[in-house]
Protein backbone atom coordinates (compact mmCIF):
# COMPACT_ATOMS: atom_id res chain seq x y z
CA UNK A 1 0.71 48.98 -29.27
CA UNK A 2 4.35 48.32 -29.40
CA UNK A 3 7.25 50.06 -30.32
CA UNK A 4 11.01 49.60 -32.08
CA UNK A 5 14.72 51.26 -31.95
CA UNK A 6 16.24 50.78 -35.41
CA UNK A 7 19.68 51.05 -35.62
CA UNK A 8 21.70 53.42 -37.66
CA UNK A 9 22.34 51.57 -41.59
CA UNK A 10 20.10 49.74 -41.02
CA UNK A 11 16.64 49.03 -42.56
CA UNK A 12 13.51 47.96 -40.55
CA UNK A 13 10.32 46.33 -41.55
CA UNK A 14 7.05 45.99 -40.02
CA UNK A 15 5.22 47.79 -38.46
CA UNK A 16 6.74 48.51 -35.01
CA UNK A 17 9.12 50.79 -36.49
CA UNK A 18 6.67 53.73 -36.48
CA UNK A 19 6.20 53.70 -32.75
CA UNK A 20 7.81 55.38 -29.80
CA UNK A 21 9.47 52.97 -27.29
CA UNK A 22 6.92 52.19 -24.17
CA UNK A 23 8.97 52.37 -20.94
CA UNK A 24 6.63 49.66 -19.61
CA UNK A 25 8.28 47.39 -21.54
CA UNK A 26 10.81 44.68 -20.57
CA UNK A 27 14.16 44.79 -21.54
CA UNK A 28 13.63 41.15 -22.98
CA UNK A 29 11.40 42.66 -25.09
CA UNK A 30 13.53 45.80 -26.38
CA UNK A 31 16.74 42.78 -27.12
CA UNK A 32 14.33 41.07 -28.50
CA UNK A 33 12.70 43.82 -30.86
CA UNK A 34 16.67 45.67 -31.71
CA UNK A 35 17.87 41.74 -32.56
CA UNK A 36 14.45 41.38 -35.35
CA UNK A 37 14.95 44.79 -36.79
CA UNK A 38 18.88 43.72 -37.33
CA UNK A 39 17.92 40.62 -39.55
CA UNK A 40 15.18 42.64 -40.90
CA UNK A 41 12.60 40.61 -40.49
CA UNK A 42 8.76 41.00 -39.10
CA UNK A 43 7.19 39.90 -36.09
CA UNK A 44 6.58 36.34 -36.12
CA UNK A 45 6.11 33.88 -33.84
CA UNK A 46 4.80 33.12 -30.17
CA UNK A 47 4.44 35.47 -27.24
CA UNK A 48 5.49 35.34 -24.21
CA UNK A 49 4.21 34.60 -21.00
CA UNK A 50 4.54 36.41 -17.93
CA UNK A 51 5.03 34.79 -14.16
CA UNK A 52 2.52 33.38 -12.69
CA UNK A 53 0.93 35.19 -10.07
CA UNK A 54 0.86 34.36 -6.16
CA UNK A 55 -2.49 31.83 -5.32
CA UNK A 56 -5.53 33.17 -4.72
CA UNK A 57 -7.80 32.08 -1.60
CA UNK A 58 -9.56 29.16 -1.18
CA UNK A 59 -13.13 28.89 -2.73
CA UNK A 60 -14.66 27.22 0.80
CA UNK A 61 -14.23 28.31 3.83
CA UNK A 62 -14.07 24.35 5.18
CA UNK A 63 -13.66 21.16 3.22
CA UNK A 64 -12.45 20.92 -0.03
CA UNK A 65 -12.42 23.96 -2.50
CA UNK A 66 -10.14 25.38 -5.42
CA UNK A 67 -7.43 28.19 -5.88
CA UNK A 68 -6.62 29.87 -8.75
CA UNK A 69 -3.27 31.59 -10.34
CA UNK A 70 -3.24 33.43 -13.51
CA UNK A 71 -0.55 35.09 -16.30
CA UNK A 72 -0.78 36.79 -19.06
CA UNK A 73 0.52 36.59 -22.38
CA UNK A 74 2.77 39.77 -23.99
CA UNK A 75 2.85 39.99 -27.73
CA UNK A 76 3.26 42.20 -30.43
CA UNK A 77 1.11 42.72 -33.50
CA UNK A 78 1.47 40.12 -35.79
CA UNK A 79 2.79 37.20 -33.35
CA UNK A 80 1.11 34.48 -32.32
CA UNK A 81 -0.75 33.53 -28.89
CA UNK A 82 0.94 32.30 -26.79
CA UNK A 83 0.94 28.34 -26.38
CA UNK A 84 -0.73 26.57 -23.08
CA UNK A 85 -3.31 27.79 -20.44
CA UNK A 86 -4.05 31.62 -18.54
CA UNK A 87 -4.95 30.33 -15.22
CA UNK A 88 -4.30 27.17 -13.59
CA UNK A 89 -6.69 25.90 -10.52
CA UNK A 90 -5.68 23.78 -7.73
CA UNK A 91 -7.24 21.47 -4.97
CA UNK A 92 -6.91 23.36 -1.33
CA UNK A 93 -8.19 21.38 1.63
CA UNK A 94 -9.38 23.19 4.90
CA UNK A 95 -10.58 21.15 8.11
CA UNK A 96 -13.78 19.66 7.49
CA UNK A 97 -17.12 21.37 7.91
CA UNK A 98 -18.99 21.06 11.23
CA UNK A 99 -22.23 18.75 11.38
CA UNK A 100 -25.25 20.34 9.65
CA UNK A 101 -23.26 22.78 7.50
CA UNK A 102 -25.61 23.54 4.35
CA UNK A 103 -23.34 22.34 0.89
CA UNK A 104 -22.21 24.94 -1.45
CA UNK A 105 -24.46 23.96 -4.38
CA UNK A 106 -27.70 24.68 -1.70
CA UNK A 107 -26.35 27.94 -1.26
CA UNK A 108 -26.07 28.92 -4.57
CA UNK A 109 -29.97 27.47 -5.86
CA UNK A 110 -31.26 29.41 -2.38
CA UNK A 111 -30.02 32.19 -3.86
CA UNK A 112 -33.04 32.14 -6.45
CA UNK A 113 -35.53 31.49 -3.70
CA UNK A 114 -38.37 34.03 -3.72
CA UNK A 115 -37.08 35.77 -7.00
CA UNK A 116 -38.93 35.63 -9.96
CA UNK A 117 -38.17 33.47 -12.73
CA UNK A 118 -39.10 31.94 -16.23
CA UNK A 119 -40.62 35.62 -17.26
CA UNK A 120 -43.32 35.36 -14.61
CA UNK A 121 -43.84 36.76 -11.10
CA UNK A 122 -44.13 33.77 -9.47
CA UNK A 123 -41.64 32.46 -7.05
CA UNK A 124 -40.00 29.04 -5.87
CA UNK A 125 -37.92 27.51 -3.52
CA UNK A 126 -34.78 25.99 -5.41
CA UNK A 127 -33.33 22.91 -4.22
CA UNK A 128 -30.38 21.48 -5.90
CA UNK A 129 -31.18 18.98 -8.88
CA UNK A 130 -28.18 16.16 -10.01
CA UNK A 131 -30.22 14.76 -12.88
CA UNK A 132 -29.13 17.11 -15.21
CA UNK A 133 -26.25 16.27 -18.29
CA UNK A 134 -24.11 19.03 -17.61
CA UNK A 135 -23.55 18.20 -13.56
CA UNK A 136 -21.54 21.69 -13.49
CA UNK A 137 -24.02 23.61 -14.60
CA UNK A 138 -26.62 24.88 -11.07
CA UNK A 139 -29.76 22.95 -12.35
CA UNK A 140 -31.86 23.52 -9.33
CA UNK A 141 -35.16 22.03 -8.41
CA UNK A 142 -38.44 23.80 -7.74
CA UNK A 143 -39.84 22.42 -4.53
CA UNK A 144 -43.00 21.17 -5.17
CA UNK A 145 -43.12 20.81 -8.93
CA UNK A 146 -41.72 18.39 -11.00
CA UNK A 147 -39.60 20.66 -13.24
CA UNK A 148 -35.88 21.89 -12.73
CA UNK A 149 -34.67 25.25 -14.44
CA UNK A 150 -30.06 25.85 -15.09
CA UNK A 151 -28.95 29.25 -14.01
CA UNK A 152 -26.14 28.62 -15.65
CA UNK A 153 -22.35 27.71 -14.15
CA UNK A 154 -22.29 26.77 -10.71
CA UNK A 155 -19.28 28.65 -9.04
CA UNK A 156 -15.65 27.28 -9.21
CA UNK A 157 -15.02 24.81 -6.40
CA UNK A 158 -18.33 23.21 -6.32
CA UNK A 159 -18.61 19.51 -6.17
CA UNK A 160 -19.40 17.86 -9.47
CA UNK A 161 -22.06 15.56 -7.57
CA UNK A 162 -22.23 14.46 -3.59
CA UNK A 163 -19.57 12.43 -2.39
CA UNK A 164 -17.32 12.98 -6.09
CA UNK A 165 -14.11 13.28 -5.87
CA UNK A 166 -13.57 16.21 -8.69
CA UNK A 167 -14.42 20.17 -8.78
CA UNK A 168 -15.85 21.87 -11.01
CA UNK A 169 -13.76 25.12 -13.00
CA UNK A 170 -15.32 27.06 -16.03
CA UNK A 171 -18.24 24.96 -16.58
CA UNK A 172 -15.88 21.26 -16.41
CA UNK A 173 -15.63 18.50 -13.52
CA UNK A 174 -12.17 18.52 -13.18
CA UNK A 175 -10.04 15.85 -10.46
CA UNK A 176 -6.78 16.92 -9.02
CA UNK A 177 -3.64 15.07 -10.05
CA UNK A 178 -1.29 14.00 -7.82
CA UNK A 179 0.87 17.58 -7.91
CA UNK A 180 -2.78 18.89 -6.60
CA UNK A 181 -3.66 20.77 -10.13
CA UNK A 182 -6.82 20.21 -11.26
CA UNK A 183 -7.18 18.81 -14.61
CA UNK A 184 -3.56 18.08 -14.49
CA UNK A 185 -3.31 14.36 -14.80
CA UNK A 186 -0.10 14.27 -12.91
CA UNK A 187 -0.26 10.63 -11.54
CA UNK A 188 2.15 8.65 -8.97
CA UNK A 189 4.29 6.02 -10.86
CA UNK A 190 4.72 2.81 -8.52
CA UNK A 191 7.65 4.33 -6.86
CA UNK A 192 4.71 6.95 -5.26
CA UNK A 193 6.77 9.86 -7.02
CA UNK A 194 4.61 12.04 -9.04
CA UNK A 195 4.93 12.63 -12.50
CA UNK A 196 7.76 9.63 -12.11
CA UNK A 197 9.03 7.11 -14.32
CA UNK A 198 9.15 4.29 -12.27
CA UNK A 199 13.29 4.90 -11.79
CA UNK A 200 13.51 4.79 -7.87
CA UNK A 201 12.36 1.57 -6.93
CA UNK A 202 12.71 -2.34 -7.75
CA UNK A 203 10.12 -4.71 -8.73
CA UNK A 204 9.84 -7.89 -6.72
CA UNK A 205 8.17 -11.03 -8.04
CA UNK A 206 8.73 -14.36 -6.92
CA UNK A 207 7.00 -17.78 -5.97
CA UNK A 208 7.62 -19.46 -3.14
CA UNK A 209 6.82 -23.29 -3.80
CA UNK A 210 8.84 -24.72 -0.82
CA UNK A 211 5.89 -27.65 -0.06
CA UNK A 212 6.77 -27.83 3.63
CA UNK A 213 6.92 -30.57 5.80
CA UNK A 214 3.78 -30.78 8.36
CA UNK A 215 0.46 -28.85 8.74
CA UNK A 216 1.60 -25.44 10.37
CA UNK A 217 2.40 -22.21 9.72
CA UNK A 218 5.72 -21.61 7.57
CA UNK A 219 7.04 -18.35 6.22
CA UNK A 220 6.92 -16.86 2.76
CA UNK A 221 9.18 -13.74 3.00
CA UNK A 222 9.79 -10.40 4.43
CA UNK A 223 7.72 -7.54 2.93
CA UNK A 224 10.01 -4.74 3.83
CA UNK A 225 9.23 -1.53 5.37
CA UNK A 226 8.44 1.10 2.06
CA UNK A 227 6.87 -1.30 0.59
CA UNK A 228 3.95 -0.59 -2.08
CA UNK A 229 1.71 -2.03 -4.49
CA UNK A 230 2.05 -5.14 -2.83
CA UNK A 231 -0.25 -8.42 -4.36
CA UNK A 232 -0.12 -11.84 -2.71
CA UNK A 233 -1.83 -14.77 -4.44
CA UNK A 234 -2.45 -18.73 -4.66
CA UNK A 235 -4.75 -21.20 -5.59
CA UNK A 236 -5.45 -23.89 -2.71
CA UNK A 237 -6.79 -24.62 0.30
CA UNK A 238 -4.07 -23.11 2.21
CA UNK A 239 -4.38 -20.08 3.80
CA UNK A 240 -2.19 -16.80 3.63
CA UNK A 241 -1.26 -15.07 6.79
CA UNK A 242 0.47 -11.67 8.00
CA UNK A 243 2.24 -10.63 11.27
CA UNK A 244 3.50 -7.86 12.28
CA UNK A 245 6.56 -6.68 13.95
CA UNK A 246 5.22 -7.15 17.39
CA UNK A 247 4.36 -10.91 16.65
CA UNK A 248 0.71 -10.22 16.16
CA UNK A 249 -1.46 -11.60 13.89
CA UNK A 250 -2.95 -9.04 11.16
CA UNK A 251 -5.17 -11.91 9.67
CA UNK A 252 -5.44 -15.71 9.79
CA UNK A 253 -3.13 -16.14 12.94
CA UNK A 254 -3.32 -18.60 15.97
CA UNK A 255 -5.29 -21.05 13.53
CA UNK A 256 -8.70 -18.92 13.09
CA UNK A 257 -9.40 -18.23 9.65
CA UNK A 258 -10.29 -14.57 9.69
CA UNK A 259 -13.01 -13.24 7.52
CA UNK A 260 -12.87 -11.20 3.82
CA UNK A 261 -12.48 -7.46 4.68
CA UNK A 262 -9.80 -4.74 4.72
CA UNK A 263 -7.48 -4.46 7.53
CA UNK A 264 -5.33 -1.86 8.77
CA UNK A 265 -1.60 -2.90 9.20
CA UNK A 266 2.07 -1.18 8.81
CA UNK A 267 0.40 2.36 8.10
CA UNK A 268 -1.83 0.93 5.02
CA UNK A 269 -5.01 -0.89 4.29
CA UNK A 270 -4.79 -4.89 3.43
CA UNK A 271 -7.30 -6.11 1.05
CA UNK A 272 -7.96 -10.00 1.95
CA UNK A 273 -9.89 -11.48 -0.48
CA UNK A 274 -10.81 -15.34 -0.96
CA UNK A 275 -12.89 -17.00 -3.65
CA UNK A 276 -14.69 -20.56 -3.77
CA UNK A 277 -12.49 -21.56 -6.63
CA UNK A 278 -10.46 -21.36 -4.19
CA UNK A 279 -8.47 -18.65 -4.39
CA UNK A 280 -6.86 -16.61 -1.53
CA UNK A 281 -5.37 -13.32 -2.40
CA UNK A 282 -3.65 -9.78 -0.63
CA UNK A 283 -3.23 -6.60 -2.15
CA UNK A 284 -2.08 -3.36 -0.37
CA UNK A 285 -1.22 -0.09 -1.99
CA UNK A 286 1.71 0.90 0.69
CA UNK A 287 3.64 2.06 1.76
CA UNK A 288 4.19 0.34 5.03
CA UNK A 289 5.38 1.86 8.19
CA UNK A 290 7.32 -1.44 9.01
CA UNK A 291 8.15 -4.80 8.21
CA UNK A 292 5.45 -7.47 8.00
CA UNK A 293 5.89 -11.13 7.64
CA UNK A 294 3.94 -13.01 5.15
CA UNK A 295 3.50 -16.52 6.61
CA UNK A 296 0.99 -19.19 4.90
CA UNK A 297 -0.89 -22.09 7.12
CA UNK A 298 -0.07 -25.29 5.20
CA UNK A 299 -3.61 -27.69 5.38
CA UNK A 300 -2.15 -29.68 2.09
CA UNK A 301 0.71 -29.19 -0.57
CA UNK A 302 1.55 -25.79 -1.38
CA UNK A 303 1.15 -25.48 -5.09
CA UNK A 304 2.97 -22.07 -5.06
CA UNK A 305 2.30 -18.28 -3.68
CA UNK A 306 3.35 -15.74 -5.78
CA UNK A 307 4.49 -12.17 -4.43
CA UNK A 308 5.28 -8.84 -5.70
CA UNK A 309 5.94 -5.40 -4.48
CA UNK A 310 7.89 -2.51 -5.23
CA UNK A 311 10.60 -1.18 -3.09
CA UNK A 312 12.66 1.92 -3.13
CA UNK A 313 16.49 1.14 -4.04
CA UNK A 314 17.95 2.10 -1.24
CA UNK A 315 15.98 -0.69 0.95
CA UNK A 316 16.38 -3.52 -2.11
CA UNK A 317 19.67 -4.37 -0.71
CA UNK A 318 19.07 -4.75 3.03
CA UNK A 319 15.64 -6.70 2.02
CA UNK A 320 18.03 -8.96 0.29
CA UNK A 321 20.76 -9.63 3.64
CA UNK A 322 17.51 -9.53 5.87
CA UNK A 323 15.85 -12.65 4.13
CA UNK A 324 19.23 -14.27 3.45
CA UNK A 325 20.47 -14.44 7.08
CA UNK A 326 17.52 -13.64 9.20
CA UNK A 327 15.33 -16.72 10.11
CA UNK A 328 11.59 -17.24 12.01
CA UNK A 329 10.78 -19.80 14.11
CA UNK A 330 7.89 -21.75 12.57
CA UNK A 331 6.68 -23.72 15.05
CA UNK A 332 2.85 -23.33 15.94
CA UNK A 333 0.12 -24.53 17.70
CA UNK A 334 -1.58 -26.94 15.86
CA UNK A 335 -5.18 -27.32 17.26
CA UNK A 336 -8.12 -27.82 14.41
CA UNK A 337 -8.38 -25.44 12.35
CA UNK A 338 -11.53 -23.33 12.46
CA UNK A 339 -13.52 -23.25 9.03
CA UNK A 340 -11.37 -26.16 7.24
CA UNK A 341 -11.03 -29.62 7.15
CA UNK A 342 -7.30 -29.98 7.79
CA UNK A 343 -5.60 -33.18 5.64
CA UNK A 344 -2.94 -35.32 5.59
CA UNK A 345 0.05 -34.14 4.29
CA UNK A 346 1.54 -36.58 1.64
CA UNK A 347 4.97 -37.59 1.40
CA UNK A 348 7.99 -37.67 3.70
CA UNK A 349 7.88 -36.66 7.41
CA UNK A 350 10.74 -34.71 6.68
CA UNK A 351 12.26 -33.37 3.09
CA UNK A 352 15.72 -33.59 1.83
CA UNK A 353 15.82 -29.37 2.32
CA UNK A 354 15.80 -29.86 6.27
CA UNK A 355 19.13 -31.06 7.77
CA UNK A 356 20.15 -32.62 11.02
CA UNK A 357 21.45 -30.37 13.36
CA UNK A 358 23.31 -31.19 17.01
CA UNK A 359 20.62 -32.85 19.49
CA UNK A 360 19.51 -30.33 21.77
CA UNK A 361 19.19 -32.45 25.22
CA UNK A 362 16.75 -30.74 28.04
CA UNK A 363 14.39 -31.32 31.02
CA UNK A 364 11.15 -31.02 30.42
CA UNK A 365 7.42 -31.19 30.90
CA UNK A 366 4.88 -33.17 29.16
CA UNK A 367 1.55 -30.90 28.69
CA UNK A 368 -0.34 -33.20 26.01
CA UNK A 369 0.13 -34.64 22.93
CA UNK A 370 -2.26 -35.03 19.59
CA UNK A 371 -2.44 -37.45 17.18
CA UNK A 372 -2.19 -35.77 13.62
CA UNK A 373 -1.88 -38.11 10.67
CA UNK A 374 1.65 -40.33 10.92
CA UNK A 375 2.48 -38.33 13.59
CA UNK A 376 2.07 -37.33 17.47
CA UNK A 377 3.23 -34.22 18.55
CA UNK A 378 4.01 -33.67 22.32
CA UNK A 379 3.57 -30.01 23.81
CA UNK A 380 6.37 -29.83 25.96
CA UNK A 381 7.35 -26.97 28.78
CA UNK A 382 11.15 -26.74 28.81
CA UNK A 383 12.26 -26.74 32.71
CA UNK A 384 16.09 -27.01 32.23
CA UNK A 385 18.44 -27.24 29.42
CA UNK A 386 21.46 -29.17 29.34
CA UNK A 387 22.83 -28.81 26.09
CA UNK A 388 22.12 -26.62 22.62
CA UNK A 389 23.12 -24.68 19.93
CA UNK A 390 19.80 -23.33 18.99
CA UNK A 391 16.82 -20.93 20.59
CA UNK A 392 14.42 -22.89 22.31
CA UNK A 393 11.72 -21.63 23.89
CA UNK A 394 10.03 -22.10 27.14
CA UNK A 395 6.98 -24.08 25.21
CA UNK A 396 7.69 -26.48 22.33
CA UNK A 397 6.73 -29.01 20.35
CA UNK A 398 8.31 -32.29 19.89
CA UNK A 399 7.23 -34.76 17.29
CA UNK A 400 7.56 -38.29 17.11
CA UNK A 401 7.45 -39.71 13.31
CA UNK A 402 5.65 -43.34 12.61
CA UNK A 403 2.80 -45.26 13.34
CA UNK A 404 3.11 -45.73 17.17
CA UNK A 405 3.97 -42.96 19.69
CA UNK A 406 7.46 -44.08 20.26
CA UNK A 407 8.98 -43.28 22.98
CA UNK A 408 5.48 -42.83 24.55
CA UNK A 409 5.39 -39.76 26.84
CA UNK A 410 2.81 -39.74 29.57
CA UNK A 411 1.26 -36.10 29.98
CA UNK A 412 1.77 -34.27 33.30
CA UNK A 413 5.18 -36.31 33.47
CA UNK A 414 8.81 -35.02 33.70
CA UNK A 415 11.63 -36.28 30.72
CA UNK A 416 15.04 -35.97 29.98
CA UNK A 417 15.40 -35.81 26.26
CA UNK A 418 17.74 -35.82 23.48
CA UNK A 419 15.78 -34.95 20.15
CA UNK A 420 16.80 -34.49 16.50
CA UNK A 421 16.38 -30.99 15.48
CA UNK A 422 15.98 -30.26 11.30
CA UNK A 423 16.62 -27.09 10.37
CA UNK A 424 16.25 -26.11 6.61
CA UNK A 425 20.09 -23.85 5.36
CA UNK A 426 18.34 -20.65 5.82
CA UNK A 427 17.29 -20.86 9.19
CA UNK A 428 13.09 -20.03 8.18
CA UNK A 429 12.02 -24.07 8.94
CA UNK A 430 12.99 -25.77 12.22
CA UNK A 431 11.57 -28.88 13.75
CA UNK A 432 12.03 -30.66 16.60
CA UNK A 433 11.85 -35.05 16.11
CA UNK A 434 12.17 -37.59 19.00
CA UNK A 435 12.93 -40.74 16.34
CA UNK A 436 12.99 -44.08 17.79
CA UNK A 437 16.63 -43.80 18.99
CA UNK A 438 16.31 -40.58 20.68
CA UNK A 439 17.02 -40.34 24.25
CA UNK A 440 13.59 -40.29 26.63
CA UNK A 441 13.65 -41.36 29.71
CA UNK A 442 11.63 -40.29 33.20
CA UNK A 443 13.43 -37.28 35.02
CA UNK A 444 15.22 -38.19 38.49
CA UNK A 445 17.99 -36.83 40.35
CA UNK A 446 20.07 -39.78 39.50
CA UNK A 447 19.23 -39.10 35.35
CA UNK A 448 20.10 -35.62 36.30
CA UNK A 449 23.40 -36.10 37.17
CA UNK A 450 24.71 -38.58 34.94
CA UNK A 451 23.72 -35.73 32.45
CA UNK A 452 25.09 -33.46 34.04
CA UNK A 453 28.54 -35.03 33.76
CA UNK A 454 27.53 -36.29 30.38
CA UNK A 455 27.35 -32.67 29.35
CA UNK A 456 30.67 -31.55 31.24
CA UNK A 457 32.68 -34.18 29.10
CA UNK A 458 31.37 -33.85 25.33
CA UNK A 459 31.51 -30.42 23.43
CA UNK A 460 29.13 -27.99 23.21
């Protein structure tokens, strides 16, 4: 029933005219009623809905269940219904249930246990039964028999099937969408805001096809804190590797291949994945918790790696200063690797993209040395340094380029030496060389002074 106020010259139509004025009614409503008999015209169009109401309580009293809010929709005789949905459900999780706790679609078939059914007085014990179509209807199981019987809709909140992800409301398996409505479809764009347009981040894509100069571990780039969607791939028997902030190894570090799996790292799970073809790839869905450092362990050529992620905007520009001035040391250990058959590399012992920096000159230790191709590299244990520009740290390697170990270095010895140190313009490739002119001779106090003074008179 509704009601309308005509005013005075004026002439109304329809059939709200004849009715008193309910004081229930909104004052929307009585604009909107005074403003139709003014243009004389009849009810017509939509109705309106009402607020929603406040959430109801959870379905479950543990796991996952549903809650529902409703409104209603006002109109007069002669208008339409209103357009979109009455209630609206959403996903509520509680703390999980304890150990043993009986799942709500049992409850609801023991509910028919001893009762009659199927127009007989005989009596089952119902079990629940998930070969049915309809997987929201309660199709329950008589124990004992091979026949099922529906009583109908299970009750709102139920789990479409074990271990499913979606609910069922009204007689539909519904999922939740990212805003937690069921049936919404709300998703996350790549920026991991929902119902987004992919407007707050950056994409990332590049290849890194620097083909490095020895076998060893070099780095590919910086994948930034707030990362996501990150994917990492190459072709070739290289093999991709990921450190953390602390200067551990997530996978593939101090020369151990690691095997295919998921790995935790930076607050998300890394997918390593690696075909016969061969093919080597990462995937992550983010976002991280903190940097990590892509590296990759160079066994031949590096035909290319290609990256991508997303990152936020506000991060895009210190991710661009931090790989543009920040540099890694790359030198490893270089024992055999486990699970390949290192090779060779091809080419020059060192590419036109490293350059010669001042000769750091220092005291140290001979450990061993290993013959690797064209080369032998010395592990050395720094004792005292005379002169340098650069880090150097308390263990290094030094490598000596040709045929011949030359200078040879006896292991378990003491040397003064003056190496050649390439260092690539942005700092992320460093190598230490001991060519045939370098300075290498046996430490003594006498050596030790005249460097000494050698190091008082030149520059820095």
């Amino acid at each position: 029933m509704g009601f309308s106020v005509c005013l005075a010259g004026t002439r109304c139509m329809g059939p709200l005219c004849s009715h008193r004025p309910r004081p229930s009614q909104s004052l929307l409503l009585l604009l909107w009623t005074l403003l139709n008999c003014v243009l004389g015209s009849g009810a017509q169009g939509p109705g309106e809905w009402t607020p929603w109401g406040s959430w109801s309580r959870c379905s479950s009293s543990c796991g996952r269940g549903v809650s529902v809010r409703s409104r209603r929709c006002i109109r007069f005789p002669g208008e339409e219904s209103c357009s979109g949905i009455s209630h609206e459900y959403r996903l509520c999780q509680l703390p999980d249930c304890p150990p043993g706790a009986v799942p709500f679609r049992d409850i609801q078939c023991a509910l028919y246990n001893g009762r009659p059914v199927l127009g007989t007085q005989k009596t089952y014990q119902w079990i629940p039964f998930h070969g049915a179509p309809n997987q929201c209807d309660l199709n329950c199981l008589a124990e004992g028999h091979a026949f099922y019987h529906s009583f109908g809709r299970v009750l709102d909140g139920t789990p479409c099937s074990p271990g499913a992800h979606g609910l069922c409301v009204a007689g539909r398996c519904l999922s939740a969408g990212c805003d937690g409505v069921l049936g919404s479809g709300a998703l996350e764009d790549r920026c991991g805001r929902c119902g987004g347009a992919n407007d707050s981040c950056l994409f990332v894509q590049r290849v890194f096809r620097d083909a490095g100069a020895f076998a060893g571990y070099w780095n590919v780039t910086l994948i930034p804190e707030g990362a996501r969607h990150i994917r990492v791939a190459h072709r070739s028997r290289n093999h991709l590797a990921l450190m953390g902030v602390d200067g551990r190894y997530v996978l593939n570090g101090n020369w151990e291949v690691s095997p295919p799996g998921t790995y935790e790292a930076a607050g998300t799970r890394v997918v390593y994945a690696r075909a016969a073809a061969p093919e080597e790839t990462l995937r992550a869905t983010g976002p991280t918790s903190q940097d990590l450092l892509l590296q990759i362990l160079l066994q031949e050529p590096n035909p290319g790696i290609q990256f991508e992620f997303w990152l936020p905007r506000e991060r895009y520009g210190p991710f661009q200063l931090q790989t543009q001035a920040r540099g890694w040391p790359v030198r490893q250990r270089q024992p055999q690797l486990r699970e390949v058959e290192p090779r060779p590399l091809e080419g020059p012992t060192a590419p036109p993209a490293l350059i010669p920096t001042l000769a750091p000159v220092f005291q140290a230790r001979v450990l061993g040395r290993h013959r690797q191709a064209q080369e032998t590299r010395y592990e050395v244990r720094i004792q005292l340094i005379y002169k340098n520009r650069g880090p150097l740290r308390s263990q290094e390697y030094v490598w000596a380029p040709g045929h011949c170990p030359c200078p040879p270095l006896a292991p378990h010895q003491e040397y003064l030496l003056a190496i050649r140190r390439l260092l690539s313009p942005d700092g992320t490739q460093d190598r230490l060389l001991l060519p045939h002119a370098g300075y290498a001779r046996p430490w003594s106090p006498a050596e030790d002074s005249r460097i000494r003074l050698a190091a008082r008179r030149c520059p820095p």
